[in-house]
Protein backbone atom coordinates (compact mmCIF):
# COMPACT_ATOMS: atom_id res chain seq x y z
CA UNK A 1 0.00 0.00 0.00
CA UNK A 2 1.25 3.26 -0.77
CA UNK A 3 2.02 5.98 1.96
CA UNK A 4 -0.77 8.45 0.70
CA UNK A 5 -2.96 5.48 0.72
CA UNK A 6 -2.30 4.81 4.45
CA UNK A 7 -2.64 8.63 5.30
CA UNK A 8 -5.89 8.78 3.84
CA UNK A 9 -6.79 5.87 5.85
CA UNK A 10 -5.45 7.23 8.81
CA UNK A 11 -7.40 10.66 8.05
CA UNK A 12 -10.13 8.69 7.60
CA UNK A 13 -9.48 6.46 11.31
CA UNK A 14 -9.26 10.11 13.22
CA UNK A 15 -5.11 9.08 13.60
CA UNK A 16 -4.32 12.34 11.99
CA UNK A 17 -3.61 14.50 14.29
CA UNK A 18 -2.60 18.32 14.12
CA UNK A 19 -1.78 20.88 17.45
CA UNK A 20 -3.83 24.01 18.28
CA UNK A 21 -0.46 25.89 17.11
CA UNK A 22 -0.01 24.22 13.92
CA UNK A 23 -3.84 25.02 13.25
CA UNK A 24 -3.67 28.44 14.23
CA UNK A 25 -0.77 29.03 11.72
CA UNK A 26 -2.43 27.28 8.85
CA UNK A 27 -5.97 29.07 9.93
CA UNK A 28 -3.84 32.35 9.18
CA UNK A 29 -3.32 31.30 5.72
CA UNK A 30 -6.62 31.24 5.00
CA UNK A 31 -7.18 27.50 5.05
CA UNK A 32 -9.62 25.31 6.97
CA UNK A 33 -9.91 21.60 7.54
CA UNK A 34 -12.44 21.16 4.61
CA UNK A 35 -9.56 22.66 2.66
CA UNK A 36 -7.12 20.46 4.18
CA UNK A 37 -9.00 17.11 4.19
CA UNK A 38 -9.44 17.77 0.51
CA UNK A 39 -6.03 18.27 -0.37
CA UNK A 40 -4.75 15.11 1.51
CA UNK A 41 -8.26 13.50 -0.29
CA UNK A 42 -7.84 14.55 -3.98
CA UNK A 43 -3.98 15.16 -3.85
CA UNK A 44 -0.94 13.67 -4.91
CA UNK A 45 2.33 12.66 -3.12
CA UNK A 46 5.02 14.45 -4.71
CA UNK A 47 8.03 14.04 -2.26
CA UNK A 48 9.45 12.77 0.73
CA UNK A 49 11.47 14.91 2.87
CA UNK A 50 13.11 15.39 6.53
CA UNK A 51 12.59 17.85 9.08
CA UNK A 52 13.55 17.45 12.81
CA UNK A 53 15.02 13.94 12.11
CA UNK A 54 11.63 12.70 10.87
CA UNK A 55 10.10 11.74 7.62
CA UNK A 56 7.47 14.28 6.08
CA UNK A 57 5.70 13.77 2.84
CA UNK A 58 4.86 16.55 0.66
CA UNK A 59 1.18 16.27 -0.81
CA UNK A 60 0.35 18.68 -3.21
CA UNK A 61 -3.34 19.61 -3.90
CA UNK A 62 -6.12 21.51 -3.86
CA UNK A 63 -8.34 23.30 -1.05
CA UNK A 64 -12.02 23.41 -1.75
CA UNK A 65 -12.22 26.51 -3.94
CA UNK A 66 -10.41 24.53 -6.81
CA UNK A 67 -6.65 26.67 -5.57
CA UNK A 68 -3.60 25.16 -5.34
CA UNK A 69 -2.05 24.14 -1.69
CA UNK A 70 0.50 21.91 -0.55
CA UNK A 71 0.51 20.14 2.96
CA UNK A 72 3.46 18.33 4.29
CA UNK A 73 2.50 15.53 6.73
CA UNK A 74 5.05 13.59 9.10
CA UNK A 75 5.14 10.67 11.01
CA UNK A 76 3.98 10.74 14.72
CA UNK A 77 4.45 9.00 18.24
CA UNK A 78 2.03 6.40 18.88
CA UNK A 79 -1.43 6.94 19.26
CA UNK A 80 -1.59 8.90 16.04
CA UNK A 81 0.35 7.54 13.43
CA UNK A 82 0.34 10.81 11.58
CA UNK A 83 -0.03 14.46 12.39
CA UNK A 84 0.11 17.59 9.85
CA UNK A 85 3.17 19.90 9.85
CA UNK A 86 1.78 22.45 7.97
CA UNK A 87 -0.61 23.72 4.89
CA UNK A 88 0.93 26.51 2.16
CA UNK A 89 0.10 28.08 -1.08
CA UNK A 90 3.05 26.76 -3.46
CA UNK A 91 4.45 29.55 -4.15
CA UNK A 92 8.04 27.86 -5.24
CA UNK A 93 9.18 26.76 -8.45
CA UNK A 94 9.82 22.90 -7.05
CA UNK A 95 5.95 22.90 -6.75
CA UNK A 96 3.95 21.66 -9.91
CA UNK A 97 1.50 23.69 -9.70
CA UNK A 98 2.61 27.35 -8.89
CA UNK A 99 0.59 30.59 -7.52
């Protein structure tokens, strides 16, 4: 099974987890969790990175309005299995889809 396939499940399971602070920041954007669970839903995995010594996968998408975002999700502590870093207009050239 692929590893968007599992996050979806785990989205799906309630074992995606994001903090009050990470929400806040992504809230500030301009993005909700309709906008985020439909970018995970309808999106596409387009790399794996690191970022405080863990693995995060890049999932670039789409919020509800049809717009371009990218969410990078990383691999949690037990309970959750996943939690979200962080939501972002791309606004670099490494993105496919660029604003």
């Amino acid at each position: 099974m692929s590893e968007l396939k599992i996050i979806k499940k785990a989205l799906m399971q309630g074992q995606l987890r994001i903090s009050a602070h990470t929400f806040s920041r992504i809230e500030k954007r301009g993005y909700t969790r309709s906008d985020m669970i439909n970018c995970i839903m309808q999106g596409e995995m387009t790399r794996t990175t690191m970022y405080n010594k863990r693995i995060g996968f890049e999932i670039e998408g789409f919020d509800v309005d049809g717009l371009p975002m990218v969410m990078i999700i990383g691999r949690a502590k037990k309970p959750a299995k996943y939690k979200i870093v962080t939501a972002m207009p791309p606004i670099h050239d490494r993105f496919k889809r660029v604003i």
